[in-house]
Protein backbone atom coordinates (compact mmCIF):
# COMPACT_ATOMS: atom_id res chain seq x y z
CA UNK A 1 21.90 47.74 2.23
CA UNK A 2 24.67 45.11 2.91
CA UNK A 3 23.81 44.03 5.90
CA UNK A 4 20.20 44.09 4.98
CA UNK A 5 21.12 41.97 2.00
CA UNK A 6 23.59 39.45 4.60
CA UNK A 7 20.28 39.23 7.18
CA UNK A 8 18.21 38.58 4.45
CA UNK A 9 20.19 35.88 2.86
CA UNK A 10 21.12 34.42 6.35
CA UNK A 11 17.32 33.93 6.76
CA UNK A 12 16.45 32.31 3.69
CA UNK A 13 19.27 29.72 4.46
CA UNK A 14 17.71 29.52 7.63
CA UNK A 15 14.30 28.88 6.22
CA UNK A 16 15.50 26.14 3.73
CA UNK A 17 17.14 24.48 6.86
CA UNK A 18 13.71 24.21 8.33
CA UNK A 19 12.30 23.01 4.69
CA UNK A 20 14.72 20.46 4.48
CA UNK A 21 14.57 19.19 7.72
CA UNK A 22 10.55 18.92 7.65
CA UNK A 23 10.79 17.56 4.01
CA UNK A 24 9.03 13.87 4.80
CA UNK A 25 12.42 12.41 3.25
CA UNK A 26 14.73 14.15 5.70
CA UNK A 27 17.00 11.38 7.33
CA UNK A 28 16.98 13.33 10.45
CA UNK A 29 15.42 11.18 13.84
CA UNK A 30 15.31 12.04 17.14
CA UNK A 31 16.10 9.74 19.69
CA UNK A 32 13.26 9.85 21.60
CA UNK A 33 11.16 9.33 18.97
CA UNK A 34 10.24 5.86 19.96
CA UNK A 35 6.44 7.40 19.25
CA UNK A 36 7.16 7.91 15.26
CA UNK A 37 7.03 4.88 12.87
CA UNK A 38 9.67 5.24 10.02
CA UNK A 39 8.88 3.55 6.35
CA UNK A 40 11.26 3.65 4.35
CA UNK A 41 11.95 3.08 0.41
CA UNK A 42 14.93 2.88 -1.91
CA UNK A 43 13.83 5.52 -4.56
CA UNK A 44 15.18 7.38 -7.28
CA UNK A 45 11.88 9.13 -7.65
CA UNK A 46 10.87 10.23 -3.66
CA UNK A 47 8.20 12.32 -4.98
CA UNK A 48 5.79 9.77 -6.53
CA UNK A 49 6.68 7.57 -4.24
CA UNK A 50 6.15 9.83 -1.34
CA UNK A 51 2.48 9.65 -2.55
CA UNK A 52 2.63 6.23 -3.14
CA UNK A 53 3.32 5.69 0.56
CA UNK A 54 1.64 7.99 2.23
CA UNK A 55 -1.96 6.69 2.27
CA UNK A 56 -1.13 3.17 4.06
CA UNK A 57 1.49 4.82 6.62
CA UNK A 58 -1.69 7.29 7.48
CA UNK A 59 -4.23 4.20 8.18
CA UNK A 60 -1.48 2.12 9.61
CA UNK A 61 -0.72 4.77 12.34
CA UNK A 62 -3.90 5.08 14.30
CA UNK A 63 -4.42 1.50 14.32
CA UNK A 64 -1.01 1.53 16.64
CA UNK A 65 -1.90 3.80 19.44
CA UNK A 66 -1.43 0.86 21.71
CA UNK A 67 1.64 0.31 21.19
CA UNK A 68 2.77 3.98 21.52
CA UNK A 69 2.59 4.73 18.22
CA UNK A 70 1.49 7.81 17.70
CA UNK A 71 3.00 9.80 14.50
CA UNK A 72 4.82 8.33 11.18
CA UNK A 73 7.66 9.35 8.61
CA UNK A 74 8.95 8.34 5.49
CA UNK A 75 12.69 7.95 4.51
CA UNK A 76 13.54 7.96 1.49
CA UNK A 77 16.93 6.02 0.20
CA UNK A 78 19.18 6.21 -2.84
CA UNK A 79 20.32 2.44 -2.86
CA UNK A 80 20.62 -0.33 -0.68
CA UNK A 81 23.38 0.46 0.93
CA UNK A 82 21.81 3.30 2.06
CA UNK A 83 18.65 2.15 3.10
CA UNK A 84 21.11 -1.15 4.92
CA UNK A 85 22.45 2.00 6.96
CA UNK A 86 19.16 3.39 8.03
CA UNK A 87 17.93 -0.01 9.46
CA UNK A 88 21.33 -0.57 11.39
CA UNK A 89 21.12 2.79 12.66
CA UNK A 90 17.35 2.88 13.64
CA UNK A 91 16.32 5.61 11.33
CA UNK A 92 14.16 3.53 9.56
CA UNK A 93 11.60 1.01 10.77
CA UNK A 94 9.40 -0.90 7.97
CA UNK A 95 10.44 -1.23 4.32
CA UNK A 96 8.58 -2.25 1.23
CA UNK A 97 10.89 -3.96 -1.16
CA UNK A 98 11.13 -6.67 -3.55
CA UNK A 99 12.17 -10.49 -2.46
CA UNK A 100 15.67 -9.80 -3.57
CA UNK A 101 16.31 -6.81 -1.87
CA UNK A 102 14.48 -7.39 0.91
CA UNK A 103 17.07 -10.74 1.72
CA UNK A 104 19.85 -8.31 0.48
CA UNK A 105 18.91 -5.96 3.72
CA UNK A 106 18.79 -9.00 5.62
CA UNK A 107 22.48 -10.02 5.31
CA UNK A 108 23.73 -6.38 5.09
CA UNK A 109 21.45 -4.41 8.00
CA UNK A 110 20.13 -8.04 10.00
CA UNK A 111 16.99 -7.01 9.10
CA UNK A 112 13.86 -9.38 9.52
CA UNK A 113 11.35 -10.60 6.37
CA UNK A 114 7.49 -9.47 8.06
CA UNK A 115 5.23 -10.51 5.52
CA UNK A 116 4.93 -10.82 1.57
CA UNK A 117 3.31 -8.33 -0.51
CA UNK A 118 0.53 -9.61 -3.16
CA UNK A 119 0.40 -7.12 -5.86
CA UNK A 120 -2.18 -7.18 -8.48
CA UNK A 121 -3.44 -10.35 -6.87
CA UNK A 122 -0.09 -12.03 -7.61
CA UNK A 123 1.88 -13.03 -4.71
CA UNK A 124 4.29 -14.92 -6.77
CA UNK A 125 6.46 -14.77 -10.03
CA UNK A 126 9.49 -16.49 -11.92
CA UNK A 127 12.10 -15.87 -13.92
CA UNK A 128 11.90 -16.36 -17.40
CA UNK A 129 14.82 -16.81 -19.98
CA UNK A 130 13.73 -16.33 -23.87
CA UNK A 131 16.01 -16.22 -26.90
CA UNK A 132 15.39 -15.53 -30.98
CA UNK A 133 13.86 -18.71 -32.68
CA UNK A 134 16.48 -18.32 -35.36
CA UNK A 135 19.32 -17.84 -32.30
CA UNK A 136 20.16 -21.90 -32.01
CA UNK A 137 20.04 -21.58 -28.69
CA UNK A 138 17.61 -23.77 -27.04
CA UNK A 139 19.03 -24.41 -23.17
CA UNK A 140 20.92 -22.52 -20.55
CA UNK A 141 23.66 -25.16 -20.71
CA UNK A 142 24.58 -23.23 -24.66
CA UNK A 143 25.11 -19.75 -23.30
CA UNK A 144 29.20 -19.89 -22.74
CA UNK A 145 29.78 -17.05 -25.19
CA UNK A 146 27.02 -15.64 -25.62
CA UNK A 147 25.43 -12.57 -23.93
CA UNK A 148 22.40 -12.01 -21.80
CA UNK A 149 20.61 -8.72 -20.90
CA UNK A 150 20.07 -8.55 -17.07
CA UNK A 151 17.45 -5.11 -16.04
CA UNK A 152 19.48 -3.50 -13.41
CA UNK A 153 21.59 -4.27 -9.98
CA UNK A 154 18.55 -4.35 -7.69
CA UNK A 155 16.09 -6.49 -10.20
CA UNK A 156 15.55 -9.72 -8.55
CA UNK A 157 13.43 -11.41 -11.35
CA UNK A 158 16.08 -10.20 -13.63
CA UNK A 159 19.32 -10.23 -12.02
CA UNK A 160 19.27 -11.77 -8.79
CA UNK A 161 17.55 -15.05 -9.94
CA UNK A 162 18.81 -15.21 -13.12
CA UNK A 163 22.22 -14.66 -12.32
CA UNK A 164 22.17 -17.06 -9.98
CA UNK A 165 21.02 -19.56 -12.21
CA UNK A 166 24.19 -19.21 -14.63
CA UNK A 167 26.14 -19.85 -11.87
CA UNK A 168 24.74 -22.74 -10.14
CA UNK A 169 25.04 -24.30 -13.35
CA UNK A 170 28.90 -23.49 -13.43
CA UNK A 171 29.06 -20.33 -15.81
CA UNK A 172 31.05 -17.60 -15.15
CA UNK A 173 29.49 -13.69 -15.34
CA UNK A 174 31.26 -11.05 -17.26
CA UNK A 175 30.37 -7.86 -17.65
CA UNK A 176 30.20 -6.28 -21.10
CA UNK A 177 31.07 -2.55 -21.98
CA UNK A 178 27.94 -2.70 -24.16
CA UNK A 179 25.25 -5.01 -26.20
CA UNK A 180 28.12 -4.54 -29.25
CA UNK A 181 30.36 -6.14 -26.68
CA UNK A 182 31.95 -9.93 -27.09
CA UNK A 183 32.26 -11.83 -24.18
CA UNK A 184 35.68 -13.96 -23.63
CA UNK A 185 35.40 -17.48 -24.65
CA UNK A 186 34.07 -19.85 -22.27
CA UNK A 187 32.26 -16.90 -20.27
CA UNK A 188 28.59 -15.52 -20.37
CA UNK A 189 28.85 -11.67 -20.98
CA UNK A 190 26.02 -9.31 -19.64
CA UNK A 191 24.76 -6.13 -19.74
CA UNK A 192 21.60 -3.71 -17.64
CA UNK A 193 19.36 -2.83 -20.25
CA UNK A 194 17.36 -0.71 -17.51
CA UNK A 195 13.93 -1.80 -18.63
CA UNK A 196 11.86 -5.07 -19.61
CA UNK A 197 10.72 -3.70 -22.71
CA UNK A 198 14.41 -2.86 -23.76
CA UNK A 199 15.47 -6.13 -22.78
CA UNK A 200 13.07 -7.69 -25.20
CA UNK A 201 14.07 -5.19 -27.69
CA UNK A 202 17.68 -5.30 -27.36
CA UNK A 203 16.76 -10.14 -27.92
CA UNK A 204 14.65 -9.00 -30.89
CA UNK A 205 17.44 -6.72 -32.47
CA UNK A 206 19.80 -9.37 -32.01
CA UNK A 207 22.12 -6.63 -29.69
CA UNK A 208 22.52 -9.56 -27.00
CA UNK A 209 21.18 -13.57 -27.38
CA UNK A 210 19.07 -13.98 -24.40
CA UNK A 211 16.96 -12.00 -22.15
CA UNK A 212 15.39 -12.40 -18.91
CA UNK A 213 12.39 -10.93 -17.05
CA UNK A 214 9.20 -11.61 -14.82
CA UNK A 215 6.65 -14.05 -16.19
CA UNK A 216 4.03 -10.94 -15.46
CA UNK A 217 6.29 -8.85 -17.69
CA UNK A 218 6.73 -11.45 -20.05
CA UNK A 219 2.77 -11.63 -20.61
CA UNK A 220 3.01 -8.03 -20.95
CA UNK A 221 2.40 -6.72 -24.32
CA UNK A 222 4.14 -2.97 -23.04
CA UNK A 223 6.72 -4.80 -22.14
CA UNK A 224 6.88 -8.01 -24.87
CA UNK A 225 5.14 -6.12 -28.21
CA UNK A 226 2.86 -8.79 -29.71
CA UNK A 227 4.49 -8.31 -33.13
CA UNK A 228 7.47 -9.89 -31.09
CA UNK A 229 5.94 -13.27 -29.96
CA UNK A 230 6.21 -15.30 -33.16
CA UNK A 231 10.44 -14.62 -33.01
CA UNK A 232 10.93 -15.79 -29.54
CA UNK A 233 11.12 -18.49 -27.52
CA UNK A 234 11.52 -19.39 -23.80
CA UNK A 235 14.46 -21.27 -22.93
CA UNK A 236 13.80 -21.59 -19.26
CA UNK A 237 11.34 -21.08 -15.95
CA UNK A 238 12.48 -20.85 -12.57
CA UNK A 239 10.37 -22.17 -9.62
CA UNK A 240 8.24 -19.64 -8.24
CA UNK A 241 9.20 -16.86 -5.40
CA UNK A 242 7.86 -13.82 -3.72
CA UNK A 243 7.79 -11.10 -5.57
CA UNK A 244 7.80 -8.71 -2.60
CA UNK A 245 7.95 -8.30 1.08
CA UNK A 246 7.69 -6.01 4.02
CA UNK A 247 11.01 -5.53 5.98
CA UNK A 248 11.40 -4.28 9.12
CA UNK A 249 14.51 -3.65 11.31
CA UNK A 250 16.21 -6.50 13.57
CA UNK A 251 15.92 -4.69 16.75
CA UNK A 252 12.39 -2.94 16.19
CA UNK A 253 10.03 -3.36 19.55
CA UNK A 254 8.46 -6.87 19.69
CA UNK A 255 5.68 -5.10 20.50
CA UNK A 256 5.37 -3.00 17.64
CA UNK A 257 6.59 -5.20 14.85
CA UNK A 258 3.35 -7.67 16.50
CA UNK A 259 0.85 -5.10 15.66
CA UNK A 260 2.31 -3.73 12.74
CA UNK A 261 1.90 -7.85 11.21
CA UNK A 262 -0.97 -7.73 12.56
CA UNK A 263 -2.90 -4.35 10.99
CA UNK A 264 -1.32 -4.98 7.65
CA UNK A 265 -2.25 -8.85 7.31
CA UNK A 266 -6.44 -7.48 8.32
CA UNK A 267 -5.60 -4.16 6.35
CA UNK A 268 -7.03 -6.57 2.75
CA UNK A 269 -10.53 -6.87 5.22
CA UNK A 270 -11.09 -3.27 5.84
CA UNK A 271 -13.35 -1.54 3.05
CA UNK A 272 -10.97 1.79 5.02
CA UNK A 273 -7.84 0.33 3.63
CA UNK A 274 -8.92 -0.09 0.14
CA UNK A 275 -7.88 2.84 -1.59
CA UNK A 276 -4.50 3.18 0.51
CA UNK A 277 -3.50 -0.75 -0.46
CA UNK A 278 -3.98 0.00 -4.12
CA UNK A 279 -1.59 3.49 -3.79
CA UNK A 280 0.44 0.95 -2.47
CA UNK A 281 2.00 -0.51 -5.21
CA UNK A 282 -1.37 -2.15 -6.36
CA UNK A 283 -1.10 -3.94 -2.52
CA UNK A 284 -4.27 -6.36 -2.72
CA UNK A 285 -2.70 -7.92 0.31
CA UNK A 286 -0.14 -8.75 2.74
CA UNK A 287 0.73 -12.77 3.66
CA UNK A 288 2.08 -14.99 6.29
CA UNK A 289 5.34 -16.38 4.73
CA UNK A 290 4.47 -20.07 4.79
CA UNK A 291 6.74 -22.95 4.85
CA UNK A 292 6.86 -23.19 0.79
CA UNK A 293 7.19 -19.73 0.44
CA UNK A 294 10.82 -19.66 3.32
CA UNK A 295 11.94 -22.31 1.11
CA UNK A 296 12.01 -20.01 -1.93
CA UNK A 297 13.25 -17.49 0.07
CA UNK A 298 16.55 -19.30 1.56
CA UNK A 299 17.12 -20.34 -1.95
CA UNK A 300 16.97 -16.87 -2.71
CA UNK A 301 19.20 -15.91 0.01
CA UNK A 302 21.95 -18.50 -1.30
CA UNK A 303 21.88 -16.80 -5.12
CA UNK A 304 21.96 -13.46 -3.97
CA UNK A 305 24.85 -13.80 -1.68
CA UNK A 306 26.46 -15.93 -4.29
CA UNK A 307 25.61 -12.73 -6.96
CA UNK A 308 27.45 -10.36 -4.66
CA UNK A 309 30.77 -12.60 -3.80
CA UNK A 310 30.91 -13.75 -7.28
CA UNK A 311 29.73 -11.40 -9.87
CA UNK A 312 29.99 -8.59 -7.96
């Protein structure tokens, strides 16, 4: 009965070997798998997004039998250090990420911006800054001890941007233990609230002094509550920037990375593509990066490496 029990439990590790390995988040990659096209994501939820990806990789894949494509994969990430080294090892091709990230992977994994990502039919966002009425703060130039409630590390409409904003104007970052928490004099304390709606919450509740977000989340009553509006005020706007972009690895196959611009830019054209573009983050297209949009995005690039030598 021993040994049967020792076979049997040798085979069952044996069978979740083979699970894991087939799971479609397995970072496992031949290398002779030139044939396979690998999207990744940086996820903390691979399931949903699993299904989220899923329906584009299976119409992009056909569409690249001429290049040798023949078969795709998703790899899933925890952060972006990660997901920085999948691209510099070749497990992963093509990643969907926001504007901030996407430039993060650029300096970290010498990835290469593909397109930008309209979701929703917006292709573009700011940042927005908002404080209390009653606060007394009505510019950026007040907020030397005071606090501000960033979203999280990877946010670029709130982090990235907006911490690069304090410090282009000469403020110096520090991070609080929590919204209860006093920053030094002369500094501008902040904390990750985690979520827009807490952000606002957290301004509202008088926690920290000034929040920042999207100007789509702003104008979002799950995120803003109306009953909200009549207490705040925005203190500030940043010029306009991608709010996403497709990423793919700096030594990917002329070839492929060709086609793969190509069959996502016509994907918005193709009645086929419809239902896979809006599984897609709500994808209603992908765009050229044009000369306004680089702009934003080397700006972009400055802050964020700024963020990470400075504040971080």
């Amino acid at each position: 009965m021993r040994i049967l029990a020792g076979l049997t439990a040798r085979l069952a590790a044996g069978l979740l070997g083979v699970l894991v390995a087939l799971s479609p988040w397995s970072s496992a990659r031949a290398v002779d798998d030139a044939h396979v096209l690998v999207l990744g994501r940086i996820s903390d939820d691979p399931k949903t997004h699993y299904e989220q990806l899923k329906p584009l990789l299976d119409y992009i894949v056909p569409r690249m039998a001429g290049v040798g494509i023949r078969e795709g994969r998703i790899l899933m990430a925890r952060d972006a250090q990660q997901m920085a080294s999948y691209l510099r090892r070749g497990r992963v091709d093509w990643v969907t990420e926001t504007s901030g990230t996407g430039v993060a992977l650029e300096a970290r994994a010498g990835a290469k911006l593909l397109l930008m990502t309209e979701r929703d039919g917006v292709s573009h966002y700011r940042t927005v800054f908002f404080a209390r009425r009653d606060s007394g703060i009505t510019s950026l130039d007040q907020l030397r001890g005071h606090s501000v409630a960033f979203q999280n590390i990877s946010s670029t409409s709130a982090y990235f941007v907006p911490a690069s904003e304090l410090l282009e104007r000469g403020m110096r970052l520090e991070l609080l233990m929590s919204p209860m928490d006093k920053p030094t004099t002369g500094t501008v304390g902040y904390v990750f609230a985690r979520s827009e709606l807490n952000i606002a919450n957290w301004v509202h509740k008088r926690l920290v002094d000034v929040g920042v977000m999207s100007n789509i989340d702003w104008d979002n009553p799950q995120r803003v509550p109306p009953s909200y509006r009549s207490e705040l005020q925005l203190l500030r706007s940043t010029p306009e920037y991608p709010r996403a972009v497709e990423v793919v690895r700096g030594d990917l196959d002329p070839k492929v990375e060709a086609r793969l611009r190509e069959v996502l830019v016509e994907a918005a054209q193709d009645p086929d593509a419809r239902d896979a573009l809006r599984r897609f983050f709500k994808t209603t297209r992908f765009l050229p990066i044009d000369a306004a949009s680089g702009h934003a995005l080397e700006y972009l690039r400055q802050g964020v490496k700024r963020v990470r030598t400075e504040v971080e």
